[in-house]
C-alpha atoms as a PDB file:
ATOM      1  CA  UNK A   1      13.684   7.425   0.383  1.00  0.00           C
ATOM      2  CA  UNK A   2      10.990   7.832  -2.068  1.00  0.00           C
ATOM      3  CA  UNK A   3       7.253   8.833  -1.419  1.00  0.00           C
ATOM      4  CA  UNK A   4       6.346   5.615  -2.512  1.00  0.00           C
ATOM      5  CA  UNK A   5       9.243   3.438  -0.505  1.00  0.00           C
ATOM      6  CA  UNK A   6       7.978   5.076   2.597  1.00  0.00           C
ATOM      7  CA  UNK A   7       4.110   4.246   2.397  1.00  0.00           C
ATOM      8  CA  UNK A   8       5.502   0.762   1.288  1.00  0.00           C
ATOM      9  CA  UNK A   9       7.773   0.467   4.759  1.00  0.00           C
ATOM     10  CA  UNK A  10       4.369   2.036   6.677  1.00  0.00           C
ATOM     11  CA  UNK A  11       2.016  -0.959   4.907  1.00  0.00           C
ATOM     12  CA  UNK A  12       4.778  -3.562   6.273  1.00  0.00           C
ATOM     13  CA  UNK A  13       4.966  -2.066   9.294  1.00  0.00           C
ATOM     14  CA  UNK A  14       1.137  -1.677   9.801  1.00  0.00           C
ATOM     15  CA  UNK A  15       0.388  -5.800   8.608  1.00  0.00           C
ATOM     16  CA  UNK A  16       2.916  -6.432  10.923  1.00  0.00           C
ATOM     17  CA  UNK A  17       0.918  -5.007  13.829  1.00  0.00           C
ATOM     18  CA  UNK A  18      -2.072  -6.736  12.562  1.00  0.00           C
ATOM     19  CA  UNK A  19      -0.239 -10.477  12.757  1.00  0.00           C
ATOM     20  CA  UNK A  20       0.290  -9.734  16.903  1.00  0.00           C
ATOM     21  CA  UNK A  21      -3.371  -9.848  17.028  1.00  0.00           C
ATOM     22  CA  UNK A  22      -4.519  -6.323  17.929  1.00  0.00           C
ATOM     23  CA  UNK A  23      -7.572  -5.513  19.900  1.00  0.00           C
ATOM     24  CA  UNK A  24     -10.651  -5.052  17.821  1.00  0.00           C
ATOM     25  CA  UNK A  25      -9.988  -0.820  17.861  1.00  0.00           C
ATOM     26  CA  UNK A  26      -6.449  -1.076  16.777  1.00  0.00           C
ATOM     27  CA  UNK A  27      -7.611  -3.841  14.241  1.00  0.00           C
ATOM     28  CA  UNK A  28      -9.979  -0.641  12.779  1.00  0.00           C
ATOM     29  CA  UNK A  29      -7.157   1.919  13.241  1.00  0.00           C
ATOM     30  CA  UNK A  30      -5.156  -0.426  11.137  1.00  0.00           C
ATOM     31  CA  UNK A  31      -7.517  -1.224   8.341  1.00  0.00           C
ATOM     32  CA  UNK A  32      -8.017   2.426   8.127  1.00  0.00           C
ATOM     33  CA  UNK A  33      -4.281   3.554   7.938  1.00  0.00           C
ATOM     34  CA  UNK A  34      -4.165   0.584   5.173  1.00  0.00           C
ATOM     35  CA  UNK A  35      -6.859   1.557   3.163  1.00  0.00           C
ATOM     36  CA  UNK A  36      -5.582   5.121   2.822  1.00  0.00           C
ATOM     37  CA  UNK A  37      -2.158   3.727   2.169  1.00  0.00           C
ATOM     38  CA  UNK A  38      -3.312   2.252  -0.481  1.00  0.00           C
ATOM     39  CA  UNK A  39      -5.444   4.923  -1.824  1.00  0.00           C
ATOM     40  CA  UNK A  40      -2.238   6.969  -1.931  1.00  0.00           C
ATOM     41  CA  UNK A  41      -0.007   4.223  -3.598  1.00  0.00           C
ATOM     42  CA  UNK A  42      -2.885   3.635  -6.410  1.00  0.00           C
ATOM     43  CA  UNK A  43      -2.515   7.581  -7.302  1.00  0.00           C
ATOM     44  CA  UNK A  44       1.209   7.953  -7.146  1.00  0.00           C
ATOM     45  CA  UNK A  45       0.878   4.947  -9.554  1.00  0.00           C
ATOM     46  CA  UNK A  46      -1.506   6.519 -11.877  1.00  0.00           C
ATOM     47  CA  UNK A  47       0.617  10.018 -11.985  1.00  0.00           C
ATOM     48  CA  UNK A  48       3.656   7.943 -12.757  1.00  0.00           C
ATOM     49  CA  UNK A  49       2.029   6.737 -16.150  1.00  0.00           C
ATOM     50  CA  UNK A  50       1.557   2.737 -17.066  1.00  0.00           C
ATOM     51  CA  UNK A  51       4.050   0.661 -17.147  1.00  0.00           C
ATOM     52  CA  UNK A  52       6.290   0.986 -20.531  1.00  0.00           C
ATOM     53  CA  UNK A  53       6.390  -2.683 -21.238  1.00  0.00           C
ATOM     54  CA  UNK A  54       3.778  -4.357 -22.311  1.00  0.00           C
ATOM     55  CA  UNK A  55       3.471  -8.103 -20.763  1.00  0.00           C
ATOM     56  CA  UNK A  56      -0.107  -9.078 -21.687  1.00  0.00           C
ATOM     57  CA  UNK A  57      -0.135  -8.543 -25.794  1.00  0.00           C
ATOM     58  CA  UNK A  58       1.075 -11.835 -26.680  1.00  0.00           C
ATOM     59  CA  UNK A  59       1.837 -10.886 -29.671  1.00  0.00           C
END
């Protein structure tokens, strides 16, 4: 499984948690495990280069 397909899996698994109501410090333990989740998915996107296709150019 891929860097990326693991901090995926951990985001589901973390929104999951946050659906069963959590108290208010697991809410914040949450939101901060998210945030840096997707702190890390934004860079591994940026080191993998943009996307080869380009879908906005209408041209």
């Amino acid at each position: 499984m891929s860097t990326i397909a693991k901090l995926q899996a951990q985001k589901e698994l973390l929104l999951e948690r946050l659906k069963s109501e959590p108290g208010p410090n697991e809410r914040e333990e949450i939101q901060t495990l998210l945030t840096k989740i997707e702190t890390a998915l934004s860079l591994l996107g940026r080191e993998a280069g943009p996307p080869t296709e380009d879908f906005g150019s209408g041209s």
